[in-house]
Protein backbone atom coordinates (compact mmCIF):
# COMPACT_ATOMS: atom_id res chain seq x y z
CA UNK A 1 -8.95 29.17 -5.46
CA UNK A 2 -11.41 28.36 -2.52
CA UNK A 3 -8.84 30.14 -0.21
CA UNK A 4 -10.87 32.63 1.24
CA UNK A 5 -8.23 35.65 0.33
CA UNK A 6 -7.83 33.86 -3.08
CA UNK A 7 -11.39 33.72 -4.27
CA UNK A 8 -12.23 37.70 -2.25
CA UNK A 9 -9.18 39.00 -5.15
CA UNK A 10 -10.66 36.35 -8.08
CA UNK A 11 -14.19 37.31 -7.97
CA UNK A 12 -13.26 41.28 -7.41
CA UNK A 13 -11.22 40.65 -10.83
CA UNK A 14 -13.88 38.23 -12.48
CA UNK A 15 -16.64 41.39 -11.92
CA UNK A 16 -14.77 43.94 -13.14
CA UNK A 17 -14.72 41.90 -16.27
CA UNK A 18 -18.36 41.44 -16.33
CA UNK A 19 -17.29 37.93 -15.98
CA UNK A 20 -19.76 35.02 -13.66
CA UNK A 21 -18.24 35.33 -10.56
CA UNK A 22 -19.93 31.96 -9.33
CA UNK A 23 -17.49 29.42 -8.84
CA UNK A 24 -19.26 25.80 -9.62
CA UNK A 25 -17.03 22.62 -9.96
CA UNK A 26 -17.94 19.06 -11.07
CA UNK A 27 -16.14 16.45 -9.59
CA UNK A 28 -16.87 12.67 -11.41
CA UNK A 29 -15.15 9.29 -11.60
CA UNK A 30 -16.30 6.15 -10.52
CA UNK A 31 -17.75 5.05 -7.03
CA UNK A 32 -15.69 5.32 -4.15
CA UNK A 33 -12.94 7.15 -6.46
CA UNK A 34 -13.24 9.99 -3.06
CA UNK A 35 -15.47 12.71 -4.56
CA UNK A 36 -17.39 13.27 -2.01
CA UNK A 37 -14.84 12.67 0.70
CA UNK A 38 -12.69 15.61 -1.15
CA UNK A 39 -15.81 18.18 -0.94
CA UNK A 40 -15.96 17.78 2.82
CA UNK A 41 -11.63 18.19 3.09
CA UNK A 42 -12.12 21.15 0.58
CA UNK A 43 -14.73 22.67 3.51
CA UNK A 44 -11.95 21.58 6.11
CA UNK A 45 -9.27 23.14 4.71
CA UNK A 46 -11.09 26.11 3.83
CA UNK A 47 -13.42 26.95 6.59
CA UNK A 48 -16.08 26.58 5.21
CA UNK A 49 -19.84 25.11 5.60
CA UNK A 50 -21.77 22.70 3.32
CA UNK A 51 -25.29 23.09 2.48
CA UNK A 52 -26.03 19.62 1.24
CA UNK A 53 -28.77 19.42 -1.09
CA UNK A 54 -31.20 16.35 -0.40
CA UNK A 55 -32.18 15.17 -3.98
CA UNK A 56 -34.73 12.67 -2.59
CA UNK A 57 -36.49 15.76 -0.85
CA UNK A 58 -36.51 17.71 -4.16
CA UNK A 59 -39.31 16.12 -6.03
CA UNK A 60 -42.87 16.35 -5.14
CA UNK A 61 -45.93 14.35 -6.08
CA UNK A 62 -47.49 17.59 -6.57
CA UNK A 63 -47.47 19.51 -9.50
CA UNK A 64 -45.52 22.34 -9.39
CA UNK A 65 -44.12 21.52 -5.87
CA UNK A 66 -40.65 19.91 -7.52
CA UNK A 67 -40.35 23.29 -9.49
CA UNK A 68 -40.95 25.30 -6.14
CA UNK A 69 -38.49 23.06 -3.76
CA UNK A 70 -35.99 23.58 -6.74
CA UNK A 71 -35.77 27.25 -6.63
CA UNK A 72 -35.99 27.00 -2.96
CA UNK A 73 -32.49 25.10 -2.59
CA UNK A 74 -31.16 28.09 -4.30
CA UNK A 75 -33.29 31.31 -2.37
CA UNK A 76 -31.83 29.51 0.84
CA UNK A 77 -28.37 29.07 -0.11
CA UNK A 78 -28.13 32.76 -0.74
CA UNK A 79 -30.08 33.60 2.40
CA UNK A 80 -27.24 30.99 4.04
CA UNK A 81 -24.06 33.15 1.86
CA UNK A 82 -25.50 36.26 3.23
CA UNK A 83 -25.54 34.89 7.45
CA UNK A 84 -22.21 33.33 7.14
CA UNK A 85 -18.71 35.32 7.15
CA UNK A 86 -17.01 32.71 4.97
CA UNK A 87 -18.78 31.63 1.54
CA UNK A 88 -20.42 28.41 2.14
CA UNK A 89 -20.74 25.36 -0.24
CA UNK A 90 -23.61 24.21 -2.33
CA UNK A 91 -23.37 20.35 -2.52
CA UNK A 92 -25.84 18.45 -5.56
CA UNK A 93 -24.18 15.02 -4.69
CA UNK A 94 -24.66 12.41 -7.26
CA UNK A 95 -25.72 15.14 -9.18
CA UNK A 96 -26.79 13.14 -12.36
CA UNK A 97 -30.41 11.69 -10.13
CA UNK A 98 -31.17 15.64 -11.15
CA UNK A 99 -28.74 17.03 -13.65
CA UNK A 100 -30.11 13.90 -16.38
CA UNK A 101 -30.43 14.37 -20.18
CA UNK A 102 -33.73 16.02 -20.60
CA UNK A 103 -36.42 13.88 -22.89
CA UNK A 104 -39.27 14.84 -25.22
CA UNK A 105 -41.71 16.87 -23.48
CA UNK A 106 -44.17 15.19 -25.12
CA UNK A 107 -43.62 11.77 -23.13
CA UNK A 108 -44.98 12.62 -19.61
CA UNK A 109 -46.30 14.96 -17.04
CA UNK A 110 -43.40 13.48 -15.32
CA UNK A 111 -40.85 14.03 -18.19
CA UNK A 112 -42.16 17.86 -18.23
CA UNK A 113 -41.37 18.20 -14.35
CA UNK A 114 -37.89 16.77 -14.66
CA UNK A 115 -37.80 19.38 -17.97
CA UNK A 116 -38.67 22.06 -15.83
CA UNK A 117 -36.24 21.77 -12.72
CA UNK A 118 -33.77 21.32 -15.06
CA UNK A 119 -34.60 24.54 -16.91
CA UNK A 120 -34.27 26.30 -13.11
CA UNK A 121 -31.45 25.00 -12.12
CA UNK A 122 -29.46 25.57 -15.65
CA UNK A 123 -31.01 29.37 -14.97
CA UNK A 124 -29.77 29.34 -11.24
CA UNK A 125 -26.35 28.54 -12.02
CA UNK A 126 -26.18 30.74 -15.10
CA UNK A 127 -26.42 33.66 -12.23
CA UNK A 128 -24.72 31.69 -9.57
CA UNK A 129 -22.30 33.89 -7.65
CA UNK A 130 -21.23 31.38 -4.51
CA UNK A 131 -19.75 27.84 -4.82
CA UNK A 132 -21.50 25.08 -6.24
CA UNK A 133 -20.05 21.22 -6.18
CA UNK A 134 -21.56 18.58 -7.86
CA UNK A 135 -20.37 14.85 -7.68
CA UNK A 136 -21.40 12.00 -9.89
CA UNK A 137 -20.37 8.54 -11.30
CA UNK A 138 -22.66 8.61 -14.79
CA UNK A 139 -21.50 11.79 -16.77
CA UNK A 140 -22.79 10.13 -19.92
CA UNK A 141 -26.50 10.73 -18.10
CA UNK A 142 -25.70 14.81 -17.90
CA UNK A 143 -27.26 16.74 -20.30
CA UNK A 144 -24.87 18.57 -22.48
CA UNK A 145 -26.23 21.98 -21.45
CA UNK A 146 -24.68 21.49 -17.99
CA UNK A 147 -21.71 21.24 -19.45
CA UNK A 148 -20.51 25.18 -20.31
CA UNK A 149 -22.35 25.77 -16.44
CA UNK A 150 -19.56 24.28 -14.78
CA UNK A 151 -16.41 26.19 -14.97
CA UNK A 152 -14.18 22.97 -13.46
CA UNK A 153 -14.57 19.27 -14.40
CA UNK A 154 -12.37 17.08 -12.46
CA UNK A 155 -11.96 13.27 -12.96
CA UNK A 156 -10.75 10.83 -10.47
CA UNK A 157 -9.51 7.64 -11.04
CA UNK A 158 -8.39 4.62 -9.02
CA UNK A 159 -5.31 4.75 -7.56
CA UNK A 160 -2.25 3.15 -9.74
CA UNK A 161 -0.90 2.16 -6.61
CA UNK A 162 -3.17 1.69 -3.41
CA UNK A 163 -0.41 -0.15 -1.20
CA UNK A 164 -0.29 3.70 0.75
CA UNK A 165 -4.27 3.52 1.12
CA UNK A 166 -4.05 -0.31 2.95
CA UNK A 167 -1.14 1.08 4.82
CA UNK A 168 -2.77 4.08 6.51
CA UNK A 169 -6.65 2.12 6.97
CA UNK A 170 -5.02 -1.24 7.97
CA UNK A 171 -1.79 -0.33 9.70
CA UNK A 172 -0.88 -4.08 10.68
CA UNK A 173 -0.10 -4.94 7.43
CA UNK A 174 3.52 -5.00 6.31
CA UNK A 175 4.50 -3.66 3.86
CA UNK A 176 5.02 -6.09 1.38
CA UNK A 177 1.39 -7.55 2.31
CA UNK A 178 -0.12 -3.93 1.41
CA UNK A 179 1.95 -4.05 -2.29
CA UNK A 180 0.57 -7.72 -2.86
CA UNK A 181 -3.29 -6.53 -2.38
CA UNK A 182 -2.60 -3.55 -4.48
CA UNK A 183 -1.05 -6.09 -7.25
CA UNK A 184 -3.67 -8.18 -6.57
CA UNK A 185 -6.68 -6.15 -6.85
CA UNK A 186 -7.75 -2.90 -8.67
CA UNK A 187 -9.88 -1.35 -5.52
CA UNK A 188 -10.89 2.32 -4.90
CA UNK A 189 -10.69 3.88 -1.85
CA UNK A 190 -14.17 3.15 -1.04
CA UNK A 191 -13.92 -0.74 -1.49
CA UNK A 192 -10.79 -1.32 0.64
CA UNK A 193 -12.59 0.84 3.00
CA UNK A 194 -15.28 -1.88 2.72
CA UNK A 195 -12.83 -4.71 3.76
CA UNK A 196 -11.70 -2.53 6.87
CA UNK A 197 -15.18 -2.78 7.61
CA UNK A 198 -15.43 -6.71 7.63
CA UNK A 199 -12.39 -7.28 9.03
CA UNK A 200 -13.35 -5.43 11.78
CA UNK A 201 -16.40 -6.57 12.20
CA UNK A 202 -15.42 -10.16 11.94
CA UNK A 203 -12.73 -10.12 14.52
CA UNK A 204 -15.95 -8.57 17.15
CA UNK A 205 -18.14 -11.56 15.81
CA UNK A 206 -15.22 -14.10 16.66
CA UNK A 207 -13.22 -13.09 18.96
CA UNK A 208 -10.04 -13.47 16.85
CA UNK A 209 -7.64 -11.42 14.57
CA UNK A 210 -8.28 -11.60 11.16
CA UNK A 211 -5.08 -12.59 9.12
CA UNK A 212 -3.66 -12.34 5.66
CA UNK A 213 -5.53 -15.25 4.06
CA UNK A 214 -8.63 -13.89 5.82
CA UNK A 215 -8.53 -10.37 4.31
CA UNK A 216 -7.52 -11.70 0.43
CA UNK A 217 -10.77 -13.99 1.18
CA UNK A 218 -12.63 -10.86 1.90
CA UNK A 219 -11.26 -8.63 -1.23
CA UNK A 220 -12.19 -11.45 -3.35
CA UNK A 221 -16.04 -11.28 -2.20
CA UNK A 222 -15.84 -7.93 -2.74
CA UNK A 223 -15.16 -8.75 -6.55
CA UNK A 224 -19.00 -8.93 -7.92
CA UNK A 225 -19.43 -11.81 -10.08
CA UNK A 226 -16.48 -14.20 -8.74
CA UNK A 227 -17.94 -17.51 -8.54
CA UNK A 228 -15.84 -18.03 -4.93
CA UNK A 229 -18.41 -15.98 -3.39
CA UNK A 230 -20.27 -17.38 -0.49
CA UNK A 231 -23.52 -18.82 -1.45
CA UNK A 232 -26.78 -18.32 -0.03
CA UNK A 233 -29.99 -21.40 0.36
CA UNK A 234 -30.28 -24.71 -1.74
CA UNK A 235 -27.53 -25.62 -4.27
């Protein structure tokens, strides 16, 4: 759809409908599941920029900044759609810090912020017309009205098999060593990525290849709550 030629003929057809012509995608799953990483190959593939909104930069002390900053995001996306020759991106990752069930209005000043970028952004994207992508790992914390405003939900899982994934990331292993730490242990993408990252970073502390026993010592600290994890002070 995000084909440039593909989404031209789609939203041509979608407003001669009177149809939204925005195209705004939720991808969730659990961490390191590779939502994120499959925005930024979606912008490869297609040519296309990311405007990445900051949700740390989107609330203010202030009241009635947060509400300003909010509709902000969305004036300079479309200034950004209009300088750009390809449809760019609009990127809310871990979308539910902002996208959260809204509470009683009667609880806070707070609560009636939150309330109130919520009730912009549900209006922004009811008259979106670019590409929105949101990513999170709580979709139980999404309000339910966010729901009909995304026209694609997308799950990802773990992979049933990650023997490919230790393969390409740790390409020493053999083969049968990569189908033993996929037997082994149910890791996304994002936590084998993590034992990459000590391996390497142990052989530059010691001078020395890591081996087998070395890396199934590392995926098993990577396991929170095993009681072999290294232990820190007085015992």
């Amino acid at each position: 759809l995000l084909d440039k030629s593909n989404l031209n003929t789609t939203q041509c057809k979608l407003i001669e409908k009177g149809l939204p012509q925005g195209i705004t995608v939720l991808l969730h799953g659990g961490p390191g599941t590779g939502k994120t990483e499959s925005v930024y190959q979606i912008a490869k593939a297609t040519n296309r920029q990311i405007m990445k909104v900051d949700i740390s930069n989107s609330k203010s002390a202030f009241y009635g900044e947060s509400e300003k900053k909010i509709k902000k995001i969305f004036t300079n996306y479309r200034a950004f759609v209009k300088e750009s020759s390809i449809t760019p991106i609009l990127l809310f990752n871990e979308a539910d810090a902002i996208f959260s069930k809204r509470k009683d209005i009667n609880s806070s000043n707070l609560v009636a912020t939150e309330n109130a970028i919520q009730n912009i952004i549900l209006e922004e994207m009811e008259n979106f017309d670019g590409i929105l992508l949101a990513t999170t790992n709580l979709t139980n914390n999404l309000d339910p009205a966010f729901d009909r405003r995304f026209l694609f939900k997308i799950e990802f899982h773990k992979p049933n098999n990650s023997s490919q994934i230790w393969k390409l990331k740790m390409p020493r292993l053999s083969e049968s060593e990569c189908e033993s730490l996929s037997t082994q242990f149910d890791f996304s993408g994002g936590q084998i990525d993590n034992i990459v990252r000590k391996a390497e970073i142990s052989e530059i502390v010691n001078g020395q290849s890591v081996d087998f026993d070395q890396i199934i010592c590392f995926c098993n600290e990577e396991i929170l709550g095993n009681s072999n994890r290294n232990k820190i002070g007085f015992i």
